[in-house]
Protein backbone atom coordinates (compact mmCIF):
# COMPACT_ATOMS: atom_id res chain seq x y z
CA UNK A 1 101.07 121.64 79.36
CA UNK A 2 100.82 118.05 78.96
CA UNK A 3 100.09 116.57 75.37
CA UNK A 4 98.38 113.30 74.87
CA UNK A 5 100.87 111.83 72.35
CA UNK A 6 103.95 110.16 73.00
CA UNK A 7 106.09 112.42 71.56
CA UNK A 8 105.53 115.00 74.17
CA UNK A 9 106.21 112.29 77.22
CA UNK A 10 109.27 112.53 79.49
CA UNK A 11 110.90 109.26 78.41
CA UNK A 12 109.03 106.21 76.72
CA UNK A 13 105.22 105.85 77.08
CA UNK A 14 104.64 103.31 80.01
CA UNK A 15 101.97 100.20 79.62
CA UNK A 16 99.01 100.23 82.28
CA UNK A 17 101.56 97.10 84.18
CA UNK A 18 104.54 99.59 83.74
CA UNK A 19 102.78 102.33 85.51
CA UNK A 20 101.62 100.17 88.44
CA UNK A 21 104.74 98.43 88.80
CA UNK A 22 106.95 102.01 89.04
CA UNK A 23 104.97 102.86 91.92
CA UNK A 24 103.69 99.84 93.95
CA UNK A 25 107.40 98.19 93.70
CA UNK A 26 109.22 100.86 95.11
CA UNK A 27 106.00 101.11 98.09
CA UNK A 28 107.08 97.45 98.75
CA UNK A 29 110.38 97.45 98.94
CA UNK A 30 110.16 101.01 101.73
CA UNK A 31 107.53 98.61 103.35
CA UNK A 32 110.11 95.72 103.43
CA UNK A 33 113.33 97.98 104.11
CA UNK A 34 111.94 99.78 106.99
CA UNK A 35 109.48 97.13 108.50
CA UNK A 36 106.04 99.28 108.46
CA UNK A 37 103.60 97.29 110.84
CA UNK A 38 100.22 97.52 110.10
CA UNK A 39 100.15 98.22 106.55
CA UNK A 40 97.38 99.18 104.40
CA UNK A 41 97.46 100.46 100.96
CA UNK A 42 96.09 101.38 97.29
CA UNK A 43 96.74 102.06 93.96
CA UNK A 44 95.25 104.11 91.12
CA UNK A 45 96.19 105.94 87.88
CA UNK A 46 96.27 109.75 88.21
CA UNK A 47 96.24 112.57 85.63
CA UNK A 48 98.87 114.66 85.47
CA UNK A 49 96.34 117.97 84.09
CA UNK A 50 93.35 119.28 85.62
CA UNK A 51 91.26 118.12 82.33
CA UNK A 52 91.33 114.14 84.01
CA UNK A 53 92.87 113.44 80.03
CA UNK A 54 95.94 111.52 79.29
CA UNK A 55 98.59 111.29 80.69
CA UNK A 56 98.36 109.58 83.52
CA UNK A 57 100.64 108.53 86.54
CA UNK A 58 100.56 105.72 89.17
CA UNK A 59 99.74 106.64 92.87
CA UNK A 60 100.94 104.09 95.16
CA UNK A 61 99.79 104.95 98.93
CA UNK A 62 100.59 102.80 101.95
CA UNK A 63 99.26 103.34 105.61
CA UNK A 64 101.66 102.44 108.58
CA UNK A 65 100.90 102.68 112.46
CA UNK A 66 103.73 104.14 114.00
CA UNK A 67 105.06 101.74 116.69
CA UNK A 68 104.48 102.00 120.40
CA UNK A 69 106.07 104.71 122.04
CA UNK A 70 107.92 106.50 119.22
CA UNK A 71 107.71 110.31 118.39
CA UNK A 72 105.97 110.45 115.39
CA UNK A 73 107.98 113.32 113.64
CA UNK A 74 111.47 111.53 114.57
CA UNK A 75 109.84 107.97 113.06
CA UNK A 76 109.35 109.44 109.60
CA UNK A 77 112.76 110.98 109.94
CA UNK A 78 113.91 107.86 109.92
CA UNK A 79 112.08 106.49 107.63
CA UNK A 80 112.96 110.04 104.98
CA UNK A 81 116.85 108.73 105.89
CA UNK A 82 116.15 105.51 105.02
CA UNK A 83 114.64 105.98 101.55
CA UNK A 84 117.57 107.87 100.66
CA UNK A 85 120.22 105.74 102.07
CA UNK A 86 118.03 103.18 99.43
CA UNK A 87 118.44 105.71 96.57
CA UNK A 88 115.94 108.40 96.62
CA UNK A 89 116.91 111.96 96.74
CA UNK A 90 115.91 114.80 99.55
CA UNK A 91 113.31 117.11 98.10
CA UNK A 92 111.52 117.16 95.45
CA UNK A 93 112.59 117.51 91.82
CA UNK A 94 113.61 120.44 90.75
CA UNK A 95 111.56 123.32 89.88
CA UNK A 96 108.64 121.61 91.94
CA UNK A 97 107.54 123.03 95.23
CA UNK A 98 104.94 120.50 96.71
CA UNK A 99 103.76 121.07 100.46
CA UNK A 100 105.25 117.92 102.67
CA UNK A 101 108.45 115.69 103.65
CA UNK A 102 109.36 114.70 100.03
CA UNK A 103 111.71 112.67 98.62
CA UNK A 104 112.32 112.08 94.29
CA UNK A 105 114.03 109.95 92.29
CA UNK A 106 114.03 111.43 88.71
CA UNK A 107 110.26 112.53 88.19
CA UNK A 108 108.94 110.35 91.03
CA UNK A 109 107.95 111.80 94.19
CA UNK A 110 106.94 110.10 97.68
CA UNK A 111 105.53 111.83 100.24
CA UNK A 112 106.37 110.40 103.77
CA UNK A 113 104.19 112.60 106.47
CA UNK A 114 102.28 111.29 109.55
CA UNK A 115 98.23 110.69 108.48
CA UNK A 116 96.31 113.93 109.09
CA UNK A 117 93.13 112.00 110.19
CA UNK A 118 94.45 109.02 111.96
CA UNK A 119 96.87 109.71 115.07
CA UNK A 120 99.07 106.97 115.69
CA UNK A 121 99.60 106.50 111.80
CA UNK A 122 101.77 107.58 108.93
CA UNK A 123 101.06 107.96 105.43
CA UNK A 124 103.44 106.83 101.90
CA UNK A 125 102.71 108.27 98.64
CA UNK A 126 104.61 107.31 95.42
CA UNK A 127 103.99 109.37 92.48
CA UNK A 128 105.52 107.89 89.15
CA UNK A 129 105.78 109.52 86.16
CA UNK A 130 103.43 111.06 83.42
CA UNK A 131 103.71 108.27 81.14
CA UNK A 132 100.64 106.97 80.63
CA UNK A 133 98.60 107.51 77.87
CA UNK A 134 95.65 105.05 78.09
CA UNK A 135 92.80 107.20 78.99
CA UNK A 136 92.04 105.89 82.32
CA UNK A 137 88.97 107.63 83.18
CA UNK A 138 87.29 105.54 80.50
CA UNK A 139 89.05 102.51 81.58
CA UNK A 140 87.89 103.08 85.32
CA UNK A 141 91.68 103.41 86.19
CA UNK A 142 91.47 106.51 88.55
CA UNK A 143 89.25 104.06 90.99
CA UNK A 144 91.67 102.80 93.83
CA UNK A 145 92.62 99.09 93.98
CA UNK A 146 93.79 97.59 96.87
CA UNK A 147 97.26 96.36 97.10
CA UNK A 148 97.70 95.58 100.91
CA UNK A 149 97.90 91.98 100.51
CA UNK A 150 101.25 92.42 98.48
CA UNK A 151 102.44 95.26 100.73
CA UNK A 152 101.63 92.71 103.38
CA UNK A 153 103.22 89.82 101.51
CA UNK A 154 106.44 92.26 101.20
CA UNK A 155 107.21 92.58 105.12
């Protein structure tokens, strides 16, 4: 169970611009890295309980159109391999069991999986740490913003 104080965080509390920044830079940078085409993406602040109170986590997500002619499932292979070759860790952390191709690096997750409503696509999403304690459903942070022009800006 999550507290709302600091003292109960996993590491330091993280500023609104701290949160963002752990998830959209790392989106960028797998967007850069592996040359995504087609790119679409968003952020928002998440909570991390089922009460939508403090603490929250940045969710970056990024949408990618496979390219011509490429097996899907062998694409975000690739794509797993070259995340980790770039730091990230197979799996998720331990003693978490989420449903997906997942990779971690400390707390953060990213899901890499081709997009269940849009054939021909595949779908990124960071997950950064429960760090946040700004209460973001008062502060209208759980409503996505986009960020495509800076994924786009990245490539």
């Amino acid at each position: 169970m999550f507290s709302n104080t600091s003292d109960q965080l996993d590491g330091p509390e993280l500023s609104d611009e701290e949160t963002r920044a752990q998830v959209v830079e790392p989106v960028k940078r797998i967007v850069r890295t592996a040359g995504l085409q087609d790119v679409t993406g968003s952020f928002r602040f998440d909570s991390c309980n089922d009460q939508t109170e403090p603490p929250f986590r940045g969710v970056a997500g990024v949408r990618f159109a496979f390219p011509p002619d490429v097996d899907p499932d062998a694409y975000i292979e690739e794509l797993t391999r070259l995340m980790i070759a770039d730091g990230w860790s197979p799996g998720p952390p331990p003693g978490l069991q989420p449903y997906g191709n997942v990779v971690h690096r400390g707390q953060m997750m990213a899901f890499v999986d081709p997009h269940p409503d849009m054939p021909g696509h595949g779908l990124i999403e960071v997950r950064g740490d429960c760090r946040n304690l700004t209460d973001q459903l008062k502060a209208e942070g759980t409503v996505p913003q986009s960020i495509t022009e800076e994924l786009r800006a990245a490539n």
